[in-house]
Structures are given as structure tokens and as C-alpha cells.
Protein backbone atom coordinates (compact mmCIF):
# COMPACT_ATOMS: atom_id res chain seq x y z
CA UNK A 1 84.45 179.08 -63.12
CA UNK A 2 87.29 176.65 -63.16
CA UNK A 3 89.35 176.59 -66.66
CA UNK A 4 89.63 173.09 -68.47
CA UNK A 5 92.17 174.88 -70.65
CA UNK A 6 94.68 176.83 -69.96
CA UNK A 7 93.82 180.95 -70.23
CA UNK A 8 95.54 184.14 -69.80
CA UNK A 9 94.28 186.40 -67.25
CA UNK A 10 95.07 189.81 -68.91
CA UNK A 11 93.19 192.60 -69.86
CA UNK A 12 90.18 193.10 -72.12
CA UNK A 13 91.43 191.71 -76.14
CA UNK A 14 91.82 194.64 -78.18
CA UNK A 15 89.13 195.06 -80.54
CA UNK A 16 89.22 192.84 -84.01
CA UNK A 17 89.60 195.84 -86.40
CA UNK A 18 92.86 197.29 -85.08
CA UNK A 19 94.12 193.98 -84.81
CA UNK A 20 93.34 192.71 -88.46
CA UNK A 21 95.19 196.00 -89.36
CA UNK A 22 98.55 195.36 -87.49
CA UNK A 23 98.82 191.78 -88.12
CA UNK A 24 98.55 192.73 -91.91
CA UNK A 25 101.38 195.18 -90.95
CA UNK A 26 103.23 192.35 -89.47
CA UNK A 27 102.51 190.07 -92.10
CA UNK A 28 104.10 192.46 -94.91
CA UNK A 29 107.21 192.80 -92.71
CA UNK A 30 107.65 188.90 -92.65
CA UNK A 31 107.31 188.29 -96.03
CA UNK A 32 109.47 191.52 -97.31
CA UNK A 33 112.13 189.89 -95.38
CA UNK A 34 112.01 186.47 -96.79
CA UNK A 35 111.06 184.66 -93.43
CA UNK A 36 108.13 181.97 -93.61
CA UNK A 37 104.60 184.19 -93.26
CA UNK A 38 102.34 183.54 -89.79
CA UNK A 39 99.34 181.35 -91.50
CA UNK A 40 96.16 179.16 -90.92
CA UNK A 41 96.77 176.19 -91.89
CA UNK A 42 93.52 174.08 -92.59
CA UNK A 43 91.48 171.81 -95.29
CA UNK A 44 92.58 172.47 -99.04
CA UNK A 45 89.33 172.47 -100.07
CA UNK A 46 87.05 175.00 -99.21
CA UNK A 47 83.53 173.22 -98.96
CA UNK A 48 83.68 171.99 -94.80
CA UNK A 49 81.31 170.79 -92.49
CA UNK A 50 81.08 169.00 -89.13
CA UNK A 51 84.44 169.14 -86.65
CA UNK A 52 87.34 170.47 -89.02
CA UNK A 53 91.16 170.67 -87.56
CA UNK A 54 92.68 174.41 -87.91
CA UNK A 55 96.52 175.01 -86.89
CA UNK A 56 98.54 178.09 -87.02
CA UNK A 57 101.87 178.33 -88.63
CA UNK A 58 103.59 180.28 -87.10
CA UNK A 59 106.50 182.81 -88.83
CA UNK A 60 109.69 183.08 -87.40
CA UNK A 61 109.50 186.93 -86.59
CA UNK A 62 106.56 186.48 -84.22
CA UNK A 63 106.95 182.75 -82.45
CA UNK A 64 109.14 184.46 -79.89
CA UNK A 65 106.49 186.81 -78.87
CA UNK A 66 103.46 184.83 -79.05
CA UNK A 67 102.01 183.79 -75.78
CA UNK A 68 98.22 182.72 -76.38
CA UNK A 69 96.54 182.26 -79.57
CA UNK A 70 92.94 182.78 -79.81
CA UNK A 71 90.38 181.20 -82.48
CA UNK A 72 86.88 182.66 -83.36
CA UNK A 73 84.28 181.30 -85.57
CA UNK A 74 82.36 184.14 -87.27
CA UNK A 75 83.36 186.44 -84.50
CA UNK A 76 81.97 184.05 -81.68
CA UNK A 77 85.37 182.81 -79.45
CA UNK A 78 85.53 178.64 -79.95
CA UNK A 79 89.39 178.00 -78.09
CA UNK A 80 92.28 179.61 -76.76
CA UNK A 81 95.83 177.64 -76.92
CA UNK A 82 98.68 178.55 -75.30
CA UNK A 83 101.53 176.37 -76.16
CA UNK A 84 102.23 175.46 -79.91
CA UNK A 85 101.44 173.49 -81.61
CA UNK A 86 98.39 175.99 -81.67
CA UNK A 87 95.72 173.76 -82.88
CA UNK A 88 92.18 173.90 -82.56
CA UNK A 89 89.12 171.41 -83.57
CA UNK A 90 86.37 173.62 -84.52
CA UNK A 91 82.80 172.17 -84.96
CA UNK A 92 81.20 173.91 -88.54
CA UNK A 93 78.17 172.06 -88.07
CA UNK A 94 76.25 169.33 -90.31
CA UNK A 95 75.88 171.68 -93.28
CA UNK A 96 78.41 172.94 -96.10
CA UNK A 97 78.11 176.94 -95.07
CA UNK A 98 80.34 180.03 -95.45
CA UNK A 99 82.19 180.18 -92.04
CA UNK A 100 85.05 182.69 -91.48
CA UNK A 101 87.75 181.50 -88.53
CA UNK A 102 89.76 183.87 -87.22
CA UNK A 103 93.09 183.05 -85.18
CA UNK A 104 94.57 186.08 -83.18
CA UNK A 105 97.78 185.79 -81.42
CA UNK A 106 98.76 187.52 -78.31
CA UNK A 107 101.74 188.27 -75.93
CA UNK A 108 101.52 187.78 -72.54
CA UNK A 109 100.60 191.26 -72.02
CA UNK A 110 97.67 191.04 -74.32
CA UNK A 111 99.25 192.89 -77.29
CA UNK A 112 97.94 191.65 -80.64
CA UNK A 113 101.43 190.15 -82.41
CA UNK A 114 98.61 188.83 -85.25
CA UNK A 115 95.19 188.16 -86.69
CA UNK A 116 93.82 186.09 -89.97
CA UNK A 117 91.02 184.64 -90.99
CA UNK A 118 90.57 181.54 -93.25
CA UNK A 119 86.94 181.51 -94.96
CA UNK A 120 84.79 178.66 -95.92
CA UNK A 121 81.89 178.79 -98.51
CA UNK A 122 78.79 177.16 -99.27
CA UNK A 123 76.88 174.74 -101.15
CA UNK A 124 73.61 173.68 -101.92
CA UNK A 125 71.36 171.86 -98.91
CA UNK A 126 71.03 168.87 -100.76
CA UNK A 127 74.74 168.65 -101.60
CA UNK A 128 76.06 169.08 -98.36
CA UNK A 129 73.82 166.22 -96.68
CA UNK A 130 75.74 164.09 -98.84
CA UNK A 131 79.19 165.40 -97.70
CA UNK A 132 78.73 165.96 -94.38
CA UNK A 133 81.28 164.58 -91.54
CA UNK A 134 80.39 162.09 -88.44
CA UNK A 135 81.57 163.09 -85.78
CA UNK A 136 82.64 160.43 -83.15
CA UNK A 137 83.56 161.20 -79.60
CA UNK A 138 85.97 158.11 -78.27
CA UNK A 139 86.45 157.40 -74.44
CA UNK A 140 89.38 154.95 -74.18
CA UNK A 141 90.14 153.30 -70.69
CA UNK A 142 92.99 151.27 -69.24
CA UNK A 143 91.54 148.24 -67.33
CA UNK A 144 92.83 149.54 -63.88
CA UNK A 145 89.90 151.87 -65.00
CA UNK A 146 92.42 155.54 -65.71
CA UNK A 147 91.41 157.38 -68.79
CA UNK A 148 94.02 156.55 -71.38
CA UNK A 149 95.57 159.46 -73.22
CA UNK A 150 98.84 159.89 -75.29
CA UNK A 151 97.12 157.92 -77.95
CA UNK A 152 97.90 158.67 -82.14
CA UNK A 153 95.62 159.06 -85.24
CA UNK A 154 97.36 155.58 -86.18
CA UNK A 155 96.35 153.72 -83.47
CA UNK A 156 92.46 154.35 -84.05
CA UNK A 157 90.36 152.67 -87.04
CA UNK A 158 86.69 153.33 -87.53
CA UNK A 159 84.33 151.05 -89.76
CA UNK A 160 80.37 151.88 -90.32
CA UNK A 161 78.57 148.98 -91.48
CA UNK A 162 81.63 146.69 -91.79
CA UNK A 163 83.50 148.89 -93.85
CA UNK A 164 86.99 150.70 -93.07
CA UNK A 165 86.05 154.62 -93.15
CA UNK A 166 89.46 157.20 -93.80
CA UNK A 167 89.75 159.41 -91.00
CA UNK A 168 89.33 162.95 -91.91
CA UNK A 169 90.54 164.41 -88.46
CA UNK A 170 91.93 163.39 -85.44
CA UNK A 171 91.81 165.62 -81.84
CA UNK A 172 93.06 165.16 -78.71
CA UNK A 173 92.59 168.31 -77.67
CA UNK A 174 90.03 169.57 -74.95
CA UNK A 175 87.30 171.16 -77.22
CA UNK A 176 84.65 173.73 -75.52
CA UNK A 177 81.71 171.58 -74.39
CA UNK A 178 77.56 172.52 -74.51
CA UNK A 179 75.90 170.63 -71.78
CA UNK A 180 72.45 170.24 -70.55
CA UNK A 181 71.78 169.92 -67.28
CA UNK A 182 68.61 167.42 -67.33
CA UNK A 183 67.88 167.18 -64.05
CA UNK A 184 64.62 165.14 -62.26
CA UNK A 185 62.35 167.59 -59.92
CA UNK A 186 59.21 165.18 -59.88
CA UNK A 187 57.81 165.22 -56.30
CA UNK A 188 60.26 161.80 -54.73
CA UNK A 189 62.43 164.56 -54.76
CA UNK A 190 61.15 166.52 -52.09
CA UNK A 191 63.89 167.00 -49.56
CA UNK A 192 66.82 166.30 -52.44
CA UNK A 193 67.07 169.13 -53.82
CA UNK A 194 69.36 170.95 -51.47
CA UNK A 195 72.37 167.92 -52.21
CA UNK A 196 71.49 168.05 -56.11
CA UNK A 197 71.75 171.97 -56.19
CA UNK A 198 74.80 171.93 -54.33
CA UNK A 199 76.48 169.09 -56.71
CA UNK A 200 75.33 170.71 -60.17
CA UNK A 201 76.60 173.90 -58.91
CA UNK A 202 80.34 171.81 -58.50
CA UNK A 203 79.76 171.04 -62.10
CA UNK A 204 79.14 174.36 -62.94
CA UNK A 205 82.33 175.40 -61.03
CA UNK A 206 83.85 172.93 -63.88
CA UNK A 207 82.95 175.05 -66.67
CA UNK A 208 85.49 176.80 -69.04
CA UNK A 209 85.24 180.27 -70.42
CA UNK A 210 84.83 178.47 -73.70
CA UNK A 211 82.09 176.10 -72.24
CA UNK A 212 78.14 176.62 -72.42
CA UNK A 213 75.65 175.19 -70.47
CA UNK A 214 71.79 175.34 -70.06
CA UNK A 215 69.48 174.18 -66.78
CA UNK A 216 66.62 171.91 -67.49
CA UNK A 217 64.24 170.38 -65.03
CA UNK A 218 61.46 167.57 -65.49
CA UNK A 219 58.88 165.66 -63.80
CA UNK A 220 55.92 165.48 -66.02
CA UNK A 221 56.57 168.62 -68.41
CA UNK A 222 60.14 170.05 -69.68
CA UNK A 223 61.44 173.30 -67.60
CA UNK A 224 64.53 175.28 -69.23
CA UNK A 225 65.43 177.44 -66.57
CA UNK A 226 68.06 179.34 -68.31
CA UNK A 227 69.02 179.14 -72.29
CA UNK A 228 72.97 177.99 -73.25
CA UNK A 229 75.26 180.58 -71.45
CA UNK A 230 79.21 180.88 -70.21
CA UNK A 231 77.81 182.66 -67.09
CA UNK A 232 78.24 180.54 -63.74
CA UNK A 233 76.10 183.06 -61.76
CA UNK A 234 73.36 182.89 -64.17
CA UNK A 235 73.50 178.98 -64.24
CA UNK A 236 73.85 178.87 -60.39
CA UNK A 237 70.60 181.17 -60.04
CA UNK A 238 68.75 179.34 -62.51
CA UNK A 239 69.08 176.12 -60.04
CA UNK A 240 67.34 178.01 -57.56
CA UNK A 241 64.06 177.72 -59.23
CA UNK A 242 63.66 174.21 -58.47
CA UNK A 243 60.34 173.14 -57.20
CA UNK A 244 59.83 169.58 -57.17
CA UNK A 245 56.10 168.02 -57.79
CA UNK A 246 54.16 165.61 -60.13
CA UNK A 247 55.17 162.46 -62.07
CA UNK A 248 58.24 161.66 -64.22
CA UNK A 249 58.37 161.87 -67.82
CA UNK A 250 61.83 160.98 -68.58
CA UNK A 251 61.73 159.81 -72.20
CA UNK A 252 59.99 163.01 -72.96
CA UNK A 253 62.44 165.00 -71.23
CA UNK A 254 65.26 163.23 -73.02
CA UNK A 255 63.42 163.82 -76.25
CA UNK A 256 62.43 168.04 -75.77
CA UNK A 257 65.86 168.43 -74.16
CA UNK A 258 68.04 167.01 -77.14
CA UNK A 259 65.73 169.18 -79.54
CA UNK A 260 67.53 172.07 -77.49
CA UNK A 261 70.35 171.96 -78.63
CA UNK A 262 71.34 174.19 -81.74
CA UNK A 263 74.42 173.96 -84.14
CA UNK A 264 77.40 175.06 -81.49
CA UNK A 265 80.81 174.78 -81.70
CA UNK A 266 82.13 172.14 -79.10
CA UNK A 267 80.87 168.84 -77.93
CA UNK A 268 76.97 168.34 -77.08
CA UNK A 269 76.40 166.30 -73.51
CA UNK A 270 73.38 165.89 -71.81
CA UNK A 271 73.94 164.69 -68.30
CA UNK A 272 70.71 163.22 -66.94
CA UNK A 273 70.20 162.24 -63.17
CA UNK A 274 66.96 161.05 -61.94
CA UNK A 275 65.64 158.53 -59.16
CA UNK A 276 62.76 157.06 -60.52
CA UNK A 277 61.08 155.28 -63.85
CA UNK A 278 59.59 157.17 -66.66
CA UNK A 279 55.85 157.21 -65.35
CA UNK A 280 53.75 158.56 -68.41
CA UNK A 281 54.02 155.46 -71.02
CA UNK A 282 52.96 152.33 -68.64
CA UNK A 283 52.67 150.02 -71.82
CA UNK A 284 56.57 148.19 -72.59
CA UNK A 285 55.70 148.57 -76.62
CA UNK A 286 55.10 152.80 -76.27
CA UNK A 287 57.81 153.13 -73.87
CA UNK A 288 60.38 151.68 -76.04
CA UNK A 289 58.66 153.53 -78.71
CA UNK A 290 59.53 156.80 -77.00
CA UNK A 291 62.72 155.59 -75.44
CA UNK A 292 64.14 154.80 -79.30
CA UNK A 293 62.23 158.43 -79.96
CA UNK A 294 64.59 160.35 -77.70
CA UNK A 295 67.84 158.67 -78.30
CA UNK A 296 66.96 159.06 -81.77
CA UNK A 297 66.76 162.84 -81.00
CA UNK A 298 69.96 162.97 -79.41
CA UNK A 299 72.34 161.18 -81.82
CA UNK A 300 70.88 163.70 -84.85
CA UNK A 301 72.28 165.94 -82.65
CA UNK A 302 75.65 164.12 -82.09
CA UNK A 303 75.04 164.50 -78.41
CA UNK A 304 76.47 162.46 -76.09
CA UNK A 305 74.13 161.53 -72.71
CA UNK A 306 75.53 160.58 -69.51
CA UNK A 307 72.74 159.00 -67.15
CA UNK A 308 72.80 158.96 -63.27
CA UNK A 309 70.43 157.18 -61.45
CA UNK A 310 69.57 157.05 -57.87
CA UNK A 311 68.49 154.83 -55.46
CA UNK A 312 66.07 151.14 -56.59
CA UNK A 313 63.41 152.48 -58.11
CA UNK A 314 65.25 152.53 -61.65
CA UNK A 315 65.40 150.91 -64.73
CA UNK A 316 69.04 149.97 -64.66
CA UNK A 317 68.96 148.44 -68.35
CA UNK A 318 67.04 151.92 -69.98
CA UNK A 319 68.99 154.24 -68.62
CA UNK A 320 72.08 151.81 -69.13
CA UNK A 321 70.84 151.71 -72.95
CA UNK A 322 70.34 155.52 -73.27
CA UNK A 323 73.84 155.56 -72.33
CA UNK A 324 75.52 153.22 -74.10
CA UNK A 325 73.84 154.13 -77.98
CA UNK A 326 74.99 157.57 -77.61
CA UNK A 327 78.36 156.62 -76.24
CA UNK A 328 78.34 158.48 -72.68
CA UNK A 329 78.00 155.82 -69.19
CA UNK A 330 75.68 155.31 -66.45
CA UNK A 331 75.71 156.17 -63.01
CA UNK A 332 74.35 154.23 -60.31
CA UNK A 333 74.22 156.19 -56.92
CA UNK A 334 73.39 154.90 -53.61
CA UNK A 335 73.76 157.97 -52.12
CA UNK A 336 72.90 161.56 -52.85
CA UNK A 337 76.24 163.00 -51.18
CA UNK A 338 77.92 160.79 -54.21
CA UNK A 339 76.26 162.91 -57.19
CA UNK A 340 78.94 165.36 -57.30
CA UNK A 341 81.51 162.82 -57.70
CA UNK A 342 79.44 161.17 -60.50
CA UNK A 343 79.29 164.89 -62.26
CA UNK A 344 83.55 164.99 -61.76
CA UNK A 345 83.82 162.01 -63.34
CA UNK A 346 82.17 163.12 -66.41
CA UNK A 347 83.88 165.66 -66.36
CA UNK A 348 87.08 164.10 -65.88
CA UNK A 349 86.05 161.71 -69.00
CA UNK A 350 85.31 164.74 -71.23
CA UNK A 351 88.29 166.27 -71.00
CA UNK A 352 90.16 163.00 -71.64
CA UNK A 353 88.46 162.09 -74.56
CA UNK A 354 89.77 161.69 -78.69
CA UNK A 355 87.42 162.98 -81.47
CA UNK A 356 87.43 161.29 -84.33
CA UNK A 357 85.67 162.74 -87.75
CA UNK A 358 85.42 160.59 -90.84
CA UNK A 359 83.48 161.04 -94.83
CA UNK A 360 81.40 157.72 -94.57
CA UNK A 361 81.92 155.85 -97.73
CA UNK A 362 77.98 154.19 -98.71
CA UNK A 363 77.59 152.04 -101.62
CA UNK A 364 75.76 152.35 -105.00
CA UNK A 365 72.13 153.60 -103.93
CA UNK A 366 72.51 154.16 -100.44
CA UNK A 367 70.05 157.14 -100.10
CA UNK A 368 67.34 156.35 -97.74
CA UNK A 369 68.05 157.27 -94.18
CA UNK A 370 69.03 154.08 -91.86
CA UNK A 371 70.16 153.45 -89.19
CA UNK A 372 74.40 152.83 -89.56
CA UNK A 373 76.41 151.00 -87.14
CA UNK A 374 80.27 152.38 -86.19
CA UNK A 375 82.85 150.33 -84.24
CA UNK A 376 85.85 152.35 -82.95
CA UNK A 377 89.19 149.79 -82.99
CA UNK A 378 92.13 151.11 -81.08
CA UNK A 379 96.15 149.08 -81.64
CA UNK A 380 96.42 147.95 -77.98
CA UNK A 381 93.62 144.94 -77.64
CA UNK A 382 93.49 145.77 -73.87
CA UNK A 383 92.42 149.46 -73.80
CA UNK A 384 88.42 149.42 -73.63
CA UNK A 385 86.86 151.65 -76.16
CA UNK A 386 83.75 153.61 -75.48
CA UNK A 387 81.50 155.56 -78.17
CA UNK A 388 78.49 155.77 -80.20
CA UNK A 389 76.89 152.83 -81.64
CA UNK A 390 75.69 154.47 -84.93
CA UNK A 391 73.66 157.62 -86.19
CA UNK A 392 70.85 158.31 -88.23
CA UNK A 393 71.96 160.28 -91.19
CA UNK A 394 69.81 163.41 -91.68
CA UNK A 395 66.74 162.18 -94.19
């Protein structure tokens, strides 16, 4: 699979045991000298949740030798950086847990130089509802229509409901990335499915080591053909199973595939591509009912959903809608030979994007669950900005 971010390509990482015990050695060393330790720099207080910036400092007596740094959260790998500053957004989910982050550094021979861990801790459930983080993806474009990068924590404000919110962190960094595939196999596409397998596979091709992915089909009934992995082959075998037939149940689909997603490090996308209109809920009132269902679904999650449609047979302003509340875009195709552009593009966007975490600030007796608005204002008036509309805060 292609990298997003840049990776060694040594040998196997030494195991975490033998390296926790030299970079203690190395550690001691440092600070019997009087040089500035190696250390993991992050949040003074303990109690974290949602996307929380990490950095390592790095000591004099190892920054010549350090090639790659590598971060884990409780022992699962979430980013590898290779150039310092050696900084790393890592996604703790919703809830105020103990998490313990490890950062090992390597040469470029794959020789530990250091490893240490920064722990968080816990609190109660109903505590940590009220302190949790939103998380806020941000797409910002230049009118010629180039993704806009080189932008500051300064230049971004974020209000929900009207009011200024404090940023908590600020990213640019490319951050590992869970996607579902969500991908139409009702019977109109018989005779498609040889150009769709052949673009997702170019989107799996995009995939980092870091990334995960999972491949879902749908016509009337959900199909997971494979659950979230980093493997390409498995992911390219899984499209193989494709057999198209029956009706299209897209809002359903949307709904069962959002409630597949569990609390991973990394960005949540769902990309969906279908050619038709959601067949099962004729009546406008229960269709909207199930539309507002599934998008519901998927900004609990903080996932992001990217919509492709193909062909006329679409409902430009759903799939438009879907879109635009959970802050992704939407794709229309004329073309099948054009999807794996559409999937590069996405891709392209990802990779491109800020993330912006904030503590929202809710007035005297703001308990029940509703539904809060956020607008995302950047300092240059002619940059378009792109994200979320709002979240439902866990009830």
C-alpha cells in the first residue's frame, strides 16, 4: 500500500521490553550529565479525552541519532514521524479513560535510541460526558479550487451556538484514517462492478500502514465483507465477493454502517458511492425520518461521509445533504471510468485537512442533549471553509 506519511523501511522494531530498558539507560546518562532529558511533552492535566496533541522533546545526546519516532497507544501503533518537530494527534476517544502512549525513537538502522510512555487516567462515565472534546475536521480551499495548507492555530476560530469556543488543539498533521468502504451492489449494478472493483482497489492502494479500512456492500440489507484491517490483500479479496441483486436501501446502509465504527485512533470516513435512490421508504416524511436517522448515526461517531453518485437516477440534494452535515462533499459522476478519480480526490482532501478540538463552553442548565451548531472562521475571507455543521452530544 502506498504511504501517506513518510516510513522507514527497516527491519522488524525491536520488541517494547528491551527498548523501555535502554531508553531508561539513556535517559540516566542524559540527566547525570546535566543535558535537557528526551520527554513527552503533552496535556498538564491528566484526565483526556477525544484528539489530544503529544510531542517529543527531544535531549541533546540523542537528536543527532534519531531518525523516526514512533507513537503507540496502549501498545496499538497510531503514527510514525520522521522529521522533528515529532508531533503526533492521537484520538483517546469520547470518554475520560486510562490510556498509556508510548513514543519510541529510532535510528535509521532501526536501533532503539529511546522509549517512554506518558499515562492518562480515568474518571467516572458521567463526568467525562461532560468534559469530553469535539472534534472538528476542517477542509479549507483556495477559490482556484487547491487545498490550502500552511495555515496557523491563529488563523482559525470556532463558535457553537454563537459563542467563541478556546481551541484546545490544533493539527495539521496527516493523522491515520478508518474508512468504510460503503459501496452500492443492488442489481442496476450488474455489469459495474468490474470498474468499481478496480477503482476501490486504487483507494486501497492509498492506504497507509497506519490506516484501517473495512468493505461494506448494500442493496437492500448491509454486507461487511471484511472487519477494519491495515491489510491491502485482505481488503482487495474482500471486493471480490461482490454480487449485485435486489433494491437499494441507502439510508439504512448509512445508518448500520456508521454503527460500525468503534472508538479508533485516527479520523472516521465513510465514502459512499451509489447510482440510484434509496428504494425502501417511498413516503418523503419516513425517508427524511431515516435520512436524519443515519446522519445522526454518523456525527455521534464524528465520522465524516463523502457521497458519490452516479449517473440521473439520484437524489442530488440527499446525498448533497448527507454530505454537507457531516462535513465531507459530493460526487457527481457521469461516468464510471471517473470513480477512481473521485476516490483520489478524497483522498487528496484528507490528507490536506486541519483538525481542530475544542471544550464547548454551554450555559447554566444546558444538560439535555440537542442538537449544537459550529461555524469554522478562518483570517483570509477568501479561503472557503468546509466542516461539520454541528453534533449531537452523547445523551
Amino acid at each position: 500500500m502506498a504511504n501517506r506519511q513518510p516510513h522507514d523501511g527497516g527491519s522488524a522494531v525491536p520488541p517494547l521490553r528491551l527498548a523501555a530498558l535502554l531508553g531508561v539507560a539513556l535517559l540516566l546518562s542524559a540527566t547525570a550529565a546535566g543535558e535537557p532529558a528526551t520527554a513527552i511533552n503533552g496535556p498538564e492535566s491528566p484526565y483526556l479525552s477525544g484528539h489530544v496533541p503529544f510531542s517529543l522533546e527531544v535531549g541533546r545526546a540523542e537528536a543527532a541519532r534519531i531518525d523516526l519516532v514512533v507513537w503507540y497507544l496502549d501498545g496499538r501503533q497510531v503514527h510514525r514521524s520522521t522529521a522533528p518537530p515529532y508531533r503526533v494527534l492521537i484520538d483517546l476517544g469520547p470518554a475520560v479513560l486510562p490510556h498509556r502512549i508510548t513514543a519510541r525513537a529510532f535510528t535509521d538502522t532501526s536501533e532503539t535510541v529511546w522509549t517512554g510512555e506518558y499515562r492518562t487516567r480515568g474518571l467516572s462515565v458521567a463526568y467525562s460526558d461532560r468534559v469530553s472534546l469535539v472534534v472538528v475536521p476542517v477542509t479549507v480551499m483556495h477559490p482556484d479550487g487547491w487545498f490550502q495548507t500552511g495555515l496557523q492555530r491563529e488563523d482559525f476560530r470556532v463558535f457553537e451556538d454563537g459563542k467563541a469556543q478556546e481551541l484546545q488543539c490544533f493539527s495539521a498533521d496527516v493523522v491515520p484514517i478508518n474508512v468504510g468502504l460503503l459501496i452500492d451492489a443492488s442489481d442496476s449494478m450488474q455489469g459495474k462492478m468490474r470498474e468499481i472493483c478496480k477503482a476501490a482497489r486504487s483507494l486501497v492502494e492509498r492506504l497507509s500502514p497506519e490506516d484501517r479500512a473495512t468493505v461494506m456492500s448494500f442493496n437492500h440489507d448491509l454486507v461487511r465483507h471484511c472487519p477494519f484491517t491495515g491489510e491491502g490483500g485482505q481488503l482487495k479479496e474482500a471486493l471480490k465477493t461482490f454480487r449485485p441483486s435486489g433494491g437499494t436501501a441507502l439510508y439504512d446502509a448509512l445508518y448500520g454502517a456508521a454503527r460500525a465504527f468503534r472508538q479508533d485512533s485516527g479520523k472516521r470516513v465513510i465514502i459512499l458511492f451509489t447510482d440510484g435512490r434509496d428504494e425502501k421508504y417511498r413516503r418523503p416524511a419516513e425517508a427524511r425520518r431515516r435520512m436524519e436517522r443515519a446522519v445522526s448515526a454518523a456525527s455521534r461517531a464524528n465520522i465524516t461521509v463523502y457521497t458519490i453518485g452516479l449517473g440521473r437516477n439520484l437524489d442530488h440534494e440527499k446525498l448533497a445533504s448527507i454530505a454537507e452535515t457531516t462535513g465531507g462533499a459530493y460526487f457527481h459522476l457521469e461516468r464510471i471510468r471517473d470513480l477512481a478519480g473521485a476516490y483520489g480526490r478524497i483522498f487528496e482532501e484528507l490528507g490536506s485537512q486541519y483538525t481542530l478540538c475544542y471544550r464547548p463552553k454551554t450555559g447554566a442548565g444546558e444538560v439535555e442533549p440537542s442538537w449544537r451548531s459550529i461555524v469554522v472562521e478562518v483570517s483570509r475571507p477568501e479561503l472557503l471553509v468546509r466542516h461539520k455543521k454541528g453534533y449531537l452530544p452523547s445523551g
